[in-house]
PDB file of N, CA and C in Angstrom:
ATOM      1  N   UNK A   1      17.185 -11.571 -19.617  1.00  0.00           N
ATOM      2  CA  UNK A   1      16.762 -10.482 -20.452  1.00  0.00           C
ATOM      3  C   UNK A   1      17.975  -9.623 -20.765  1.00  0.00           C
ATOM      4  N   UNK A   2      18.211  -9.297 -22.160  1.00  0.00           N
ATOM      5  CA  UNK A   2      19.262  -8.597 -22.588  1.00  0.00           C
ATOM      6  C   UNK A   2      19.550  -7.006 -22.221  1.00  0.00           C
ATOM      7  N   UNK A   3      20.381  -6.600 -22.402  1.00  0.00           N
ATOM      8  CA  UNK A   3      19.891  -4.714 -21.708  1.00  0.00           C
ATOM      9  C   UNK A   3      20.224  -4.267 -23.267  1.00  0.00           C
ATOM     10  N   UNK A   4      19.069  -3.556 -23.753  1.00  0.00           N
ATOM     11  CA  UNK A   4      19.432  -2.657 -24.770  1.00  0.00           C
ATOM     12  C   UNK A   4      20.478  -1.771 -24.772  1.00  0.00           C
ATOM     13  N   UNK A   5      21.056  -1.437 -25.780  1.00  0.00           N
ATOM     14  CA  UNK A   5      21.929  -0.603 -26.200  1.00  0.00           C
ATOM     15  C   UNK A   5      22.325   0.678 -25.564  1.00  0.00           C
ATOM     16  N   UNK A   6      22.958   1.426 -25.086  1.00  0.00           N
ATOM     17  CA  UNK A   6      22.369   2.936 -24.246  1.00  0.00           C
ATOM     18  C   UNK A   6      21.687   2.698 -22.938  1.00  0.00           C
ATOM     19  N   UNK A   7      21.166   1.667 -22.762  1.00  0.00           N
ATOM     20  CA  UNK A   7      20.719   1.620 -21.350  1.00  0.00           C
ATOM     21  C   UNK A   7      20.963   1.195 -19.823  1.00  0.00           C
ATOM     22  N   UNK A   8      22.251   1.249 -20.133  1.00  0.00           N
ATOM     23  CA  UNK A   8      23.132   0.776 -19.064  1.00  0.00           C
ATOM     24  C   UNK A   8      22.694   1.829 -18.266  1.00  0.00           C
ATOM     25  N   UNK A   9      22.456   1.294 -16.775  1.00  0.00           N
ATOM     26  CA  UNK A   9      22.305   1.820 -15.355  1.00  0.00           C
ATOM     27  C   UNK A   9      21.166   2.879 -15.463  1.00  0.00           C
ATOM     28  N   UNK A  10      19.805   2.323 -16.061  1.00  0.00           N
ATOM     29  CA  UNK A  10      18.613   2.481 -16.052  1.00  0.00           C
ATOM     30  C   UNK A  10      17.991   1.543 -15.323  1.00  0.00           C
ATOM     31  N   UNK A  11      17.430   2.335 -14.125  1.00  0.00           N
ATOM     32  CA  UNK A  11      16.090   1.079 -13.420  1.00  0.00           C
ATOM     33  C   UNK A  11      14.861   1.696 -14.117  1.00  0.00           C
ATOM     34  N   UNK A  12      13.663   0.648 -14.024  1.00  0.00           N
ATOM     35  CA  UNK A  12      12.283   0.573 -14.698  1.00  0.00           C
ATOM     36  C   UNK A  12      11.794   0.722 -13.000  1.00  0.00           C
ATOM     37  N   UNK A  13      11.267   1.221 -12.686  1.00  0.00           N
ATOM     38  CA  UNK A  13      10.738   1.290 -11.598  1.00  0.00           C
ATOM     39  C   UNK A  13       9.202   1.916 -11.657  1.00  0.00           C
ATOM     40  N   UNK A  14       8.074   1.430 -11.167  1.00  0.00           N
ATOM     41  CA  UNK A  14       6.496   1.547 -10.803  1.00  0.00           C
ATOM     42  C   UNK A  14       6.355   2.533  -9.678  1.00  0.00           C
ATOM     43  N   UNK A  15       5.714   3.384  -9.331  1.00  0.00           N
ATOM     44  CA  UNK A  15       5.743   4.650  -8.433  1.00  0.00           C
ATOM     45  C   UNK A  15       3.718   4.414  -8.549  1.00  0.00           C
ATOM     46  N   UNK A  16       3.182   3.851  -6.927  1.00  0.00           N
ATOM     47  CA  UNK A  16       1.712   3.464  -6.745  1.00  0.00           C
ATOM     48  C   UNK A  16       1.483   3.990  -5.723  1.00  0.00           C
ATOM     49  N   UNK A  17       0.510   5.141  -5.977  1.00  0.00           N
ATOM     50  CA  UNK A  17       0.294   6.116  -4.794  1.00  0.00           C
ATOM     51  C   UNK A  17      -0.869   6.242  -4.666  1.00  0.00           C
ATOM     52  N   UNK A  18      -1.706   5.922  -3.417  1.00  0.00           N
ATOM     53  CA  UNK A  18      -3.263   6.203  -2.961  1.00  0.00           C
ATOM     54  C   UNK A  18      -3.595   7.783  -2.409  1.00  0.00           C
ATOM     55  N   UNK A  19      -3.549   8.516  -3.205  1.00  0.00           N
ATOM     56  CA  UNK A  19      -3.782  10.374  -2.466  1.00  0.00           C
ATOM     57  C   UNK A  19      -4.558  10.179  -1.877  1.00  0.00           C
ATOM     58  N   UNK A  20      -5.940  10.038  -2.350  1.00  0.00           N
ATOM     59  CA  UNK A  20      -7.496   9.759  -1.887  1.00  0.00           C
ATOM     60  C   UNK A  20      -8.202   8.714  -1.915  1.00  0.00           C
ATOM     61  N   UNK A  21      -9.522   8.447  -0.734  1.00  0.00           N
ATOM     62  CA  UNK A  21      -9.541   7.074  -0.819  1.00  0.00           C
ATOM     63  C   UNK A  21     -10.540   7.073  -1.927  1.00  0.00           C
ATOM     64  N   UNK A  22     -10.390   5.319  -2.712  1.00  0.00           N
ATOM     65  CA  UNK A  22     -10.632   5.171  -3.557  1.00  0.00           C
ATOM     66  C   UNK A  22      -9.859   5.295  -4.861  1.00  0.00           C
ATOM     67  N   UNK A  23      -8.692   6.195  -4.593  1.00  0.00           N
ATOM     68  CA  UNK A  23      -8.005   6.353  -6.074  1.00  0.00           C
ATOM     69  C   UNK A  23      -6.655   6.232  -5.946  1.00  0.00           C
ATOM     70  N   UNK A  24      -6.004   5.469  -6.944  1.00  0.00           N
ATOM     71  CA  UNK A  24      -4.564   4.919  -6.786  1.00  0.00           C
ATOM     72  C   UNK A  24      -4.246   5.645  -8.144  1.00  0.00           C
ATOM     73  N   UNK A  25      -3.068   5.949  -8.324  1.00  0.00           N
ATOM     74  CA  UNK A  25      -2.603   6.754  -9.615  1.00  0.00           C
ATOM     75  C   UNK A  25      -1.207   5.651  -9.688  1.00  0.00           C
ATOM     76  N   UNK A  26      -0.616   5.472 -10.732  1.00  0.00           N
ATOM     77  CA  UNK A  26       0.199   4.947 -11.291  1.00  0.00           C
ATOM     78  C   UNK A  26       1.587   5.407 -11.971  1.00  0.00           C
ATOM     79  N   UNK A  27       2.702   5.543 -11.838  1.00  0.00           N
ATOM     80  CA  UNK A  27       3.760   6.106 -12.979  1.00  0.00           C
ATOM     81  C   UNK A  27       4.896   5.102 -13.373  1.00  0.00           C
ATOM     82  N   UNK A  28       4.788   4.608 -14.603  1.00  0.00           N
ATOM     83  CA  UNK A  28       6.145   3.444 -14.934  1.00  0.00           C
ATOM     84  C   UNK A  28       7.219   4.458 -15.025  1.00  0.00           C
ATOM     85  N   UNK A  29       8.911   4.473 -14.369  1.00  0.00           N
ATOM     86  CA  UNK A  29       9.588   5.728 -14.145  1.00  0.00           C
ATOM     87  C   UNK A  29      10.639   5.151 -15.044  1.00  0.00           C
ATOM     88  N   UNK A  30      11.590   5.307 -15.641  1.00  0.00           N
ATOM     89  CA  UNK A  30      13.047   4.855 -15.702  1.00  0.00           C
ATOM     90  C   UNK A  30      13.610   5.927 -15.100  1.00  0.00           C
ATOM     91  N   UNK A  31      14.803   5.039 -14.068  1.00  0.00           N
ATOM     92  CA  UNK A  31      15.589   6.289 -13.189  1.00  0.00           C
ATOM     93  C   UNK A  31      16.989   5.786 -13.551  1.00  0.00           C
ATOM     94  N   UNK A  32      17.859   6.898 -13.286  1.00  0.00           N
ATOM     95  CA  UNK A  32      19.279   6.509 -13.270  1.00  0.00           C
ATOM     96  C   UNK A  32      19.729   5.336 -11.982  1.00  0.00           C
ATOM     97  N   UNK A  33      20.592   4.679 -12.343  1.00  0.00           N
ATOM     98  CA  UNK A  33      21.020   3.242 -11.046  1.00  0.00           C
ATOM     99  C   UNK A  33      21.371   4.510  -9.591  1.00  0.00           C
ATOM    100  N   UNK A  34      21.098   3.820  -8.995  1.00  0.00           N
ATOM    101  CA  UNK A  34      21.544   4.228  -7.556  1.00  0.00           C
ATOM    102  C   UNK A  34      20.515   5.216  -7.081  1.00  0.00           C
ATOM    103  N   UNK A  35      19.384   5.501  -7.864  1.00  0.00           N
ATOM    104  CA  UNK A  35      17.875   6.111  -7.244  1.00  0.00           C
ATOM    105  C   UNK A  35      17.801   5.929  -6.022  1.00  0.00           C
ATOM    106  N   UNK A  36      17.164   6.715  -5.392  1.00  0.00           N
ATOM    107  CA  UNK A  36      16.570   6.139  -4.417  1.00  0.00           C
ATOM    108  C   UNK A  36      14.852   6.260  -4.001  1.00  0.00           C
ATOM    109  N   UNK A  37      14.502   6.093  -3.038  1.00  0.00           N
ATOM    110  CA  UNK A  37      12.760   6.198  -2.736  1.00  0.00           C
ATOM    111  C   UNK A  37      12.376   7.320  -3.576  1.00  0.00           C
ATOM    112  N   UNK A  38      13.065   8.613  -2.652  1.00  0.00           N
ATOM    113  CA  UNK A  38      12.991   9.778  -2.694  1.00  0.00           C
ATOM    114  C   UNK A  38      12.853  10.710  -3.834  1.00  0.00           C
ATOM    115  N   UNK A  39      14.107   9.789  -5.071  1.00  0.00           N
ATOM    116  CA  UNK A  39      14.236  10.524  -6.250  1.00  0.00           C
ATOM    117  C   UNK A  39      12.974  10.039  -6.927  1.00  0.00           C
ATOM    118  N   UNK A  40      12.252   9.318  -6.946  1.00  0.00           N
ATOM    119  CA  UNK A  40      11.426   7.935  -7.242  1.00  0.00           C
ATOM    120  C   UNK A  40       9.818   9.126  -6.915  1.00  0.00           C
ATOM    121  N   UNK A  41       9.430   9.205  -6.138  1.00  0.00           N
ATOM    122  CA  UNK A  41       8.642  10.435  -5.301  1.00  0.00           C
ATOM    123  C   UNK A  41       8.834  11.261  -6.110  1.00  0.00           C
ATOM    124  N   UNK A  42      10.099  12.210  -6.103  1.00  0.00           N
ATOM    125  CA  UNK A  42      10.258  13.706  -7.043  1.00  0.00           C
ATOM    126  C   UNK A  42      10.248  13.631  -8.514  1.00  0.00           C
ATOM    127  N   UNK A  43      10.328  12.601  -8.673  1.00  0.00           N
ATOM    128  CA  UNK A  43       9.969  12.586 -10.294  1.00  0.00           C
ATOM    129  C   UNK A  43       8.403  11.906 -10.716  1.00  0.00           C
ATOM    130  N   UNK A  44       7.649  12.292  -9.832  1.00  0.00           N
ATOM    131  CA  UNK A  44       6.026  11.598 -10.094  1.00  0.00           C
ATOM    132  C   UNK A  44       5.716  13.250  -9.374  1.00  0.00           C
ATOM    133  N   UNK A  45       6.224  13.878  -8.635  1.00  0.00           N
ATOM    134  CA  UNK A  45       5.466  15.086  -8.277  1.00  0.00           C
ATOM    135  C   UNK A  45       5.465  14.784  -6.783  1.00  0.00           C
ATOM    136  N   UNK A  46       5.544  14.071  -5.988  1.00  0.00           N
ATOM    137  CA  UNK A  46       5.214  13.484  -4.576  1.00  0.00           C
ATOM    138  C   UNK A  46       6.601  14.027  -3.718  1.00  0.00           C
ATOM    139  N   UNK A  47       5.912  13.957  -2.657  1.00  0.00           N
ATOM    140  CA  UNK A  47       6.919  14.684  -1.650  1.00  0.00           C
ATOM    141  C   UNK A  47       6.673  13.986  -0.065  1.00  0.00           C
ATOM    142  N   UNK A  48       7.643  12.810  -0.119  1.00  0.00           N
ATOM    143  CA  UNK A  48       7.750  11.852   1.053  1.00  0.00           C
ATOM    144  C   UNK A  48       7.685  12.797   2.166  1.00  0.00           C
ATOM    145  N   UNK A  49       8.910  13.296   2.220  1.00  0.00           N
ATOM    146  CA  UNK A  49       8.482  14.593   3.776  1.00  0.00           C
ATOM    147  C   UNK A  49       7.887  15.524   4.191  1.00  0.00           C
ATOM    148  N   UNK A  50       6.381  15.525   3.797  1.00  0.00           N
ATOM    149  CA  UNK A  50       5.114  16.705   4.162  1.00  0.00           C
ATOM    150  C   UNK A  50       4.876  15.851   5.213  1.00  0.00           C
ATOM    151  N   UNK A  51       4.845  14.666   5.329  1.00  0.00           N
ATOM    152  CA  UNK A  51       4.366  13.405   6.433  1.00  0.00           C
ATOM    153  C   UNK A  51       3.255  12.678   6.499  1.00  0.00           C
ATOM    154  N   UNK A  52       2.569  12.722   5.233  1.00  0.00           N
ATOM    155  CA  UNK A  52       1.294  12.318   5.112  1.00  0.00           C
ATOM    156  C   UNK A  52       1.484  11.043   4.214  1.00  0.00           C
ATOM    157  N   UNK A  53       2.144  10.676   3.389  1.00  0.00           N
ATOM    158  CA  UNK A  53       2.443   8.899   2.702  1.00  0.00           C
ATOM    159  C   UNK A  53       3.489   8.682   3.858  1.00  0.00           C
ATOM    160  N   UNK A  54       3.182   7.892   3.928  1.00  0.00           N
ATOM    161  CA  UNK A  54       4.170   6.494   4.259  1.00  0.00           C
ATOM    162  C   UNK A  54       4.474   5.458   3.483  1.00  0.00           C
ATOM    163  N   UNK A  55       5.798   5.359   2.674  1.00  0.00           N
ATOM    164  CA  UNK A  55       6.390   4.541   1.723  1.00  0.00           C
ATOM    165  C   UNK A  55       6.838   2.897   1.761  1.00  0.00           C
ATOM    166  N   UNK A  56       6.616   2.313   0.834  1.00  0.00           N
ATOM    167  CA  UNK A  56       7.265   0.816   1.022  1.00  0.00           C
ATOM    168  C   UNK A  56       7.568   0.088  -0.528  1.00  0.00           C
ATOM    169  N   UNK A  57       8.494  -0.593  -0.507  1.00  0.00           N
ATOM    170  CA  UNK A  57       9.034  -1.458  -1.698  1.00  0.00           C
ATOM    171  C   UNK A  57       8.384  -2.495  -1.723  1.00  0.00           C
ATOM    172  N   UNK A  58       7.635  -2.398  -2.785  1.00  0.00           N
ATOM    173  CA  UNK A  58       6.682  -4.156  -2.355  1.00  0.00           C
ATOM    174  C   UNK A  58       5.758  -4.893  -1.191  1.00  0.00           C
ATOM    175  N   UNK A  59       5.316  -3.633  -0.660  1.00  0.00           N
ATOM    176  CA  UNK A  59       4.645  -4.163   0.601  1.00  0.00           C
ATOM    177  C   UNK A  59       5.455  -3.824   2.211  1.00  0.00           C
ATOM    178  N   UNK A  60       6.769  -3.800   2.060  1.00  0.00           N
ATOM    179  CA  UNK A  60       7.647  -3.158   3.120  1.00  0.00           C
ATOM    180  C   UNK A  60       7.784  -2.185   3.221  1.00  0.00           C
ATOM    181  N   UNK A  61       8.057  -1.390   4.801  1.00  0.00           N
ATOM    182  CA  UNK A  61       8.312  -0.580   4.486  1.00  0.00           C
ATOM    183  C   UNK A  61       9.755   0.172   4.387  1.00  0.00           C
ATOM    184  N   UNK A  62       9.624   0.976   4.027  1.00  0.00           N
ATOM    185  CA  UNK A  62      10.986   1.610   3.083  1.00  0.00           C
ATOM    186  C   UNK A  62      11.753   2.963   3.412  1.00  0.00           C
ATOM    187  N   UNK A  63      12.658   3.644   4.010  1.00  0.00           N
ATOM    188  CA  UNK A  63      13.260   4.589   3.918  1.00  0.00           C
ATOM    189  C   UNK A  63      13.277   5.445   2.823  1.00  0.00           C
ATOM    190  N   UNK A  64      13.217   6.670   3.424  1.00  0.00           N
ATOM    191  CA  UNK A  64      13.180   7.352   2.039  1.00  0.00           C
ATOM    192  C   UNK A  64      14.745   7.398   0.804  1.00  0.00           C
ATOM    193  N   UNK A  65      15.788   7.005   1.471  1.00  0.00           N
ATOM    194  CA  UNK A  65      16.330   7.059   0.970  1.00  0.00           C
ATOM    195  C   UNK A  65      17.530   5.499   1.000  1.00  0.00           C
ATOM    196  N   UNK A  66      16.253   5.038   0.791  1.00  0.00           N
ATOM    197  CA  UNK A  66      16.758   3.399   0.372  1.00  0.00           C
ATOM    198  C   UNK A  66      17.039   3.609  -1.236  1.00  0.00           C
ATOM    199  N   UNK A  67      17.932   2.692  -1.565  1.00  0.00           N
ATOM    200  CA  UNK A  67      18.032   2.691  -3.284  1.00  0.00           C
ATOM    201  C   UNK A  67      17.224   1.351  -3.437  1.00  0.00           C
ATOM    202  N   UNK A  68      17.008   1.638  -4.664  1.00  0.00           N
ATOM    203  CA  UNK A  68      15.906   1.016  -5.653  1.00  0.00           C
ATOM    204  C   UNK A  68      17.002   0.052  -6.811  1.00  0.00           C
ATOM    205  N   UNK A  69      15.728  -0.870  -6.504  1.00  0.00           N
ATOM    206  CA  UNK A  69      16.921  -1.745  -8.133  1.00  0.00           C
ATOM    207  C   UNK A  69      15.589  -1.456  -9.216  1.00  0.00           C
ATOM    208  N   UNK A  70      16.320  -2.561 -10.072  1.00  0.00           N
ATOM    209  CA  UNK A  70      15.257  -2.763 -11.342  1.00  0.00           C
ATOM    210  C   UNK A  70      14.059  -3.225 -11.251  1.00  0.00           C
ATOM    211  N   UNK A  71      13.122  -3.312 -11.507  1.00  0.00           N
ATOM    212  CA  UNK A  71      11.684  -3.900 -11.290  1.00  0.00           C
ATOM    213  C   UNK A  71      11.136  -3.872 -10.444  1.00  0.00           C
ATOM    214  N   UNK A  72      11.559  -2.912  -9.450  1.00  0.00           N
ATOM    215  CA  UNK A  72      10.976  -2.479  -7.672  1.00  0.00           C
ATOM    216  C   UNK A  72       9.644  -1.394  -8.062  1.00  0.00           C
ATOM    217  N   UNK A  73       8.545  -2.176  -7.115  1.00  0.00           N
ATOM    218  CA  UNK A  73       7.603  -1.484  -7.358  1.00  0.00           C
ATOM    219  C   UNK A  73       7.245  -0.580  -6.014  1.00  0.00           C
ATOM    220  N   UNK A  74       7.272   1.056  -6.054  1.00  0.00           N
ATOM    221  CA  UNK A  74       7.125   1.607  -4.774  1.00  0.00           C
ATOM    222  C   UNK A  74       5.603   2.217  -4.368  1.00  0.00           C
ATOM    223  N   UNK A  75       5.042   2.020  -3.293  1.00  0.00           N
ATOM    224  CA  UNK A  75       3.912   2.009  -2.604  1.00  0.00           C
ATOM    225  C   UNK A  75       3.864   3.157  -1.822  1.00  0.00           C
ATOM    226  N   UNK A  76       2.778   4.107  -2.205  1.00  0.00           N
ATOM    227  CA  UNK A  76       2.519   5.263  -1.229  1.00  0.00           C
ATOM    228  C   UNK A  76       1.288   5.261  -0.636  1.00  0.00           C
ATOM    229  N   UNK A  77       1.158   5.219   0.789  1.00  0.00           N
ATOM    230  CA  UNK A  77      -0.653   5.203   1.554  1.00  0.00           C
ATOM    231  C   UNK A  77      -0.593   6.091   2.345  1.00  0.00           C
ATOM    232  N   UNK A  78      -1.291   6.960   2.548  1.00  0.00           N
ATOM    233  CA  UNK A  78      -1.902   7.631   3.683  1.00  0.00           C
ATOM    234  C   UNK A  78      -2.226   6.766   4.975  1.00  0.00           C
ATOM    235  N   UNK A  79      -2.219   7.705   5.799  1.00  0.00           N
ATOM    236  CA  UNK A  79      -1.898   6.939   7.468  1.00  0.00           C
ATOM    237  C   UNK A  79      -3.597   7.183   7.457  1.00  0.00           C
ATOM    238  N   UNK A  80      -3.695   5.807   8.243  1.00  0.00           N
ATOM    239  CA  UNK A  80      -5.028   5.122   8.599  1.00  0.00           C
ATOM    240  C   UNK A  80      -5.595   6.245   9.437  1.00  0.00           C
ATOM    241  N   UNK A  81      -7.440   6.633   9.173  1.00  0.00           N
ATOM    242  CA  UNK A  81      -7.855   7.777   9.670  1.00  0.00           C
ATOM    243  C   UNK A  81      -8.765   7.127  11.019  1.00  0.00           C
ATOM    244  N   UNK A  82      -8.313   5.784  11.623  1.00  0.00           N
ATOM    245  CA  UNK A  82      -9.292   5.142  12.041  1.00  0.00           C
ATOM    246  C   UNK A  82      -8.479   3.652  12.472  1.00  0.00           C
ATOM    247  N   UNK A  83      -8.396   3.571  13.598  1.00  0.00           N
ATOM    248  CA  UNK A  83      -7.557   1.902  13.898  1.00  0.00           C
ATOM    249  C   UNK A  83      -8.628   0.765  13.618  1.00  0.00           C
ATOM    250  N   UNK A  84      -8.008  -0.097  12.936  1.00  0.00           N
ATOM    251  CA  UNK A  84      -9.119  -1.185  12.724  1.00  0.00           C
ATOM    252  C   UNK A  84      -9.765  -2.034  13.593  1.00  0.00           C
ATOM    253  N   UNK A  85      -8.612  -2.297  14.864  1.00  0.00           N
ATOM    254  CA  UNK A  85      -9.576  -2.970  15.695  1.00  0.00           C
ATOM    255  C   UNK A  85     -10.482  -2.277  16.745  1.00  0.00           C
ATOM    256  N   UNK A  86     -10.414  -0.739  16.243  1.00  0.00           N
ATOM    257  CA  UNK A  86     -11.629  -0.031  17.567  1.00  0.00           C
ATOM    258  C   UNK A  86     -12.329  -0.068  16.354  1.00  0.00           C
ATOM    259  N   UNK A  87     -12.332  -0.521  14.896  1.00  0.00           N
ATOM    260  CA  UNK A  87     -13.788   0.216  13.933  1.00  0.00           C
ATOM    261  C   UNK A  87     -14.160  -1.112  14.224  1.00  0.00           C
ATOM    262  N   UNK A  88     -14.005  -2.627  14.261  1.00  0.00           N
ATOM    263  CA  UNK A  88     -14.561  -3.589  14.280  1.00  0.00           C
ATOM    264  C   UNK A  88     -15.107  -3.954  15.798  1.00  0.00           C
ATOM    265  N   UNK A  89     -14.345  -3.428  17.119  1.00  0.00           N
ATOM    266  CA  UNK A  89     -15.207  -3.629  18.192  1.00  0.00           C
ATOM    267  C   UNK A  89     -16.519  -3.055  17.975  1.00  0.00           C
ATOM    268  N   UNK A  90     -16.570  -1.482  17.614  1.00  0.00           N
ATOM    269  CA  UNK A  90     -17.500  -0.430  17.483  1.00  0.00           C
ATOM    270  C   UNK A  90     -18.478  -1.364  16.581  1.00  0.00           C
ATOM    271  N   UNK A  91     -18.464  -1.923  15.243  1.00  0.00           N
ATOM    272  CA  UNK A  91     -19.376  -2.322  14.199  1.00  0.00           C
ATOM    273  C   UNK A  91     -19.946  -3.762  15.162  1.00  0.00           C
ATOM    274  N   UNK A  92     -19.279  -4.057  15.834  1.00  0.00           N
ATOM    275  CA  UNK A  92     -19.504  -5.292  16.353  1.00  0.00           C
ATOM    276  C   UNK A  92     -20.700  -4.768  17.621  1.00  0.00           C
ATOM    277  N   UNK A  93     -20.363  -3.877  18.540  1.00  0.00           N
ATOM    278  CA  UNK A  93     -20.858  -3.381  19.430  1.00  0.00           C
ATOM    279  C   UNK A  93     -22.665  -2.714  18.911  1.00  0.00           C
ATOM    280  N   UNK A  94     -22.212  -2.488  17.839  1.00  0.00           N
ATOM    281  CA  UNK A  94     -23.274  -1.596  17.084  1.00  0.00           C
ATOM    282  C   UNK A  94     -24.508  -2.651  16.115  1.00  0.00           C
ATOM    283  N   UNK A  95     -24.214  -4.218  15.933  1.00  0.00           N
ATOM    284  CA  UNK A  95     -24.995  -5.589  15.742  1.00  0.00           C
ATOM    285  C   UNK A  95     -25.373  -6.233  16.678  1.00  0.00           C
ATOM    286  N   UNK A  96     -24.466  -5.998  17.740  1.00  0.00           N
ATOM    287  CA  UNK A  96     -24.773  -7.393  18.337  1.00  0.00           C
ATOM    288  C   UNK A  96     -24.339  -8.783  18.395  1.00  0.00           C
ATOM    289  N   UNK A  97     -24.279  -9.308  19.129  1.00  0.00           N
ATOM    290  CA  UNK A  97     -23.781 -10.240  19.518  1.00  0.00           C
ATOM    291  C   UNK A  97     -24.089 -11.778  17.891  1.00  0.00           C
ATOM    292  N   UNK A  98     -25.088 -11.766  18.321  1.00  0.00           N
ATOM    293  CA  UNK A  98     -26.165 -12.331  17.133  1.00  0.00           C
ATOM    294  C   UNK A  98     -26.244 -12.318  15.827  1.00  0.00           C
ATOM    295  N   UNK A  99     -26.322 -10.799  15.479  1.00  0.00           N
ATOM    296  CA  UNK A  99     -26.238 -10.658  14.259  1.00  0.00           C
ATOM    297  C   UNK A  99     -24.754 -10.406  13.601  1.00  0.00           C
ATOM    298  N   UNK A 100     -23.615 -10.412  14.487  1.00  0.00           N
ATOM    299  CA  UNK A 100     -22.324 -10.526  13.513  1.00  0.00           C
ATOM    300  C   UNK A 100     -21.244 -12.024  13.804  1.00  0.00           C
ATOM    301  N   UNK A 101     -19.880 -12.612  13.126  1.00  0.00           N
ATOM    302  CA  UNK A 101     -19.621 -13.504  13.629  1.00  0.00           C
ATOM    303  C   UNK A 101     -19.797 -14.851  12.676  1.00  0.00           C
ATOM    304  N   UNK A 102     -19.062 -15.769  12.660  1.00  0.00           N
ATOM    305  CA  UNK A 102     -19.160 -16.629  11.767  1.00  0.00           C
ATOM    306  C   UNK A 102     -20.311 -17.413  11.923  1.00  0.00           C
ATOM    307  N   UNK A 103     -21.016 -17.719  12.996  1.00  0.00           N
ATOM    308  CA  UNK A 103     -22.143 -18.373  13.485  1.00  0.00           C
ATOM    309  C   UNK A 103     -23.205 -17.597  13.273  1.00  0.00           C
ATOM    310  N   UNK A 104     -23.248 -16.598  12.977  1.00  0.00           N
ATOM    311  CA  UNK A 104     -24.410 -15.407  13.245  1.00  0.00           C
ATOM    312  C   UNK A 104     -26.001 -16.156  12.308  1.00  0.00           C
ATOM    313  N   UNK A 105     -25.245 -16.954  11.106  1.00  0.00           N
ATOM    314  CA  UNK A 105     -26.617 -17.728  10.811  1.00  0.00           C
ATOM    315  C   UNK A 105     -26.584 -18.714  11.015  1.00  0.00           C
ATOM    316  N   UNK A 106     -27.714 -19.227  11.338  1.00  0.00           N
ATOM    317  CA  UNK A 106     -27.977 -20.960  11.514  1.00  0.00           C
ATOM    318  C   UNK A 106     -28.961 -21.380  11.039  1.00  0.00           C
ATOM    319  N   UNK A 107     -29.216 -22.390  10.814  1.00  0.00           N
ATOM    320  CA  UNK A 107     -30.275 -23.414  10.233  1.00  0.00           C
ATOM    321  C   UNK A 107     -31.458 -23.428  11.669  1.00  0.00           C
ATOM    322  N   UNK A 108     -32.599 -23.532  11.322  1.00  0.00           N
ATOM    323  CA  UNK A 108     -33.594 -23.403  12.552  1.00  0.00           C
ATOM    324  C   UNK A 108     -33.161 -25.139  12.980  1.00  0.00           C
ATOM    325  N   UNK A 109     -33.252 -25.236  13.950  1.00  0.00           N
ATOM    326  CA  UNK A 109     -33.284 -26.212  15.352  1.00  0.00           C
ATOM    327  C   UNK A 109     -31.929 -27.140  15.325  1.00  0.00           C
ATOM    328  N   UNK A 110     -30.862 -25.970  14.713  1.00  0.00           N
ATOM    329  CA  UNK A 110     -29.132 -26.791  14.866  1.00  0.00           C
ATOM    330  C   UNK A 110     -28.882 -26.371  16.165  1.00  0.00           C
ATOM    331  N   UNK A 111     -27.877 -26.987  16.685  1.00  0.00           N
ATOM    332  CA  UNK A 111     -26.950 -26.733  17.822  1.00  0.00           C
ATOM    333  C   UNK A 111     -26.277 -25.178  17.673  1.00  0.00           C
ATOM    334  N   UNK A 112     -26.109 -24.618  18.830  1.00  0.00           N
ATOM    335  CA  UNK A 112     -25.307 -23.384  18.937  1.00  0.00           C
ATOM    336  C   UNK A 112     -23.554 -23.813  17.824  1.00  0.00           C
ATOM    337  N   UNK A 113     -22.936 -23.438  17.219  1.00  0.00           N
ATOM    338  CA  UNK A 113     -22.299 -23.118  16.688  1.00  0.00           C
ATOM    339  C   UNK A 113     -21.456 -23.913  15.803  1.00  0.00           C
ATOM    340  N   UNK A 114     -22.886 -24.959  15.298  1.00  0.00           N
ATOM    341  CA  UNK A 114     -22.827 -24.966  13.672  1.00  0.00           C
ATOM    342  C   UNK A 114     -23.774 -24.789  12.750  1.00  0.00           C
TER     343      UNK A 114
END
């Protein structure tokens, strides 16, 4: 892909942030080369160090002041309000043995666990 005219040491960079659950907001950014997380954040309005996102490049996670190339897409989530494997003992604890589980249905007069 060619670089237009004037656009030398422009990254295109994606800025994907979950505030609330249920809602992801979006910003396509162009930043000057050598960006980093951080500048990436302050130019969408976001502010990595209140301590509430936790950042990542594509699924990793990321320093705030990692630099960014071209086509890097950056990821903001809120810290989990709830560990997953005490919500699935608990949901599990709260069915039963029986009613949760890959076996939980069967065909009347099969063998236990198929």
């Amino acid at each position: 892909m060619a670089e237009e005219p004037g656009r030398a040491g422009v990254l295109h960079v994606t800025v994907a942030a979950s505030l609330r659950p249920a809602q992801v907001r979006e910003w396509q950014l162009q930043l000057p080369a050598g960006a980093t997380v951080t500048d990436a954040l302050r130019a969408c309005g976001l502010d990595v160090h209140e301590g509430r996102l936790s950042c990542g490049v594509w699924g990793r996670a990321a320093r705030p002041n990692q630099q960014l190339h071209d086509g890097d897409r950056v990821e903001c989530c809120r810290p989990l309000t709830v560990d997953p494997k005490l919500a699935r003992r608990q949901r599990f604890a709260s069915q039963g043995a029986r009613a949760a589980g890959l076996f939980a249905k069967r065909r009347p007069g099969s063998k236990a666990g198929y």
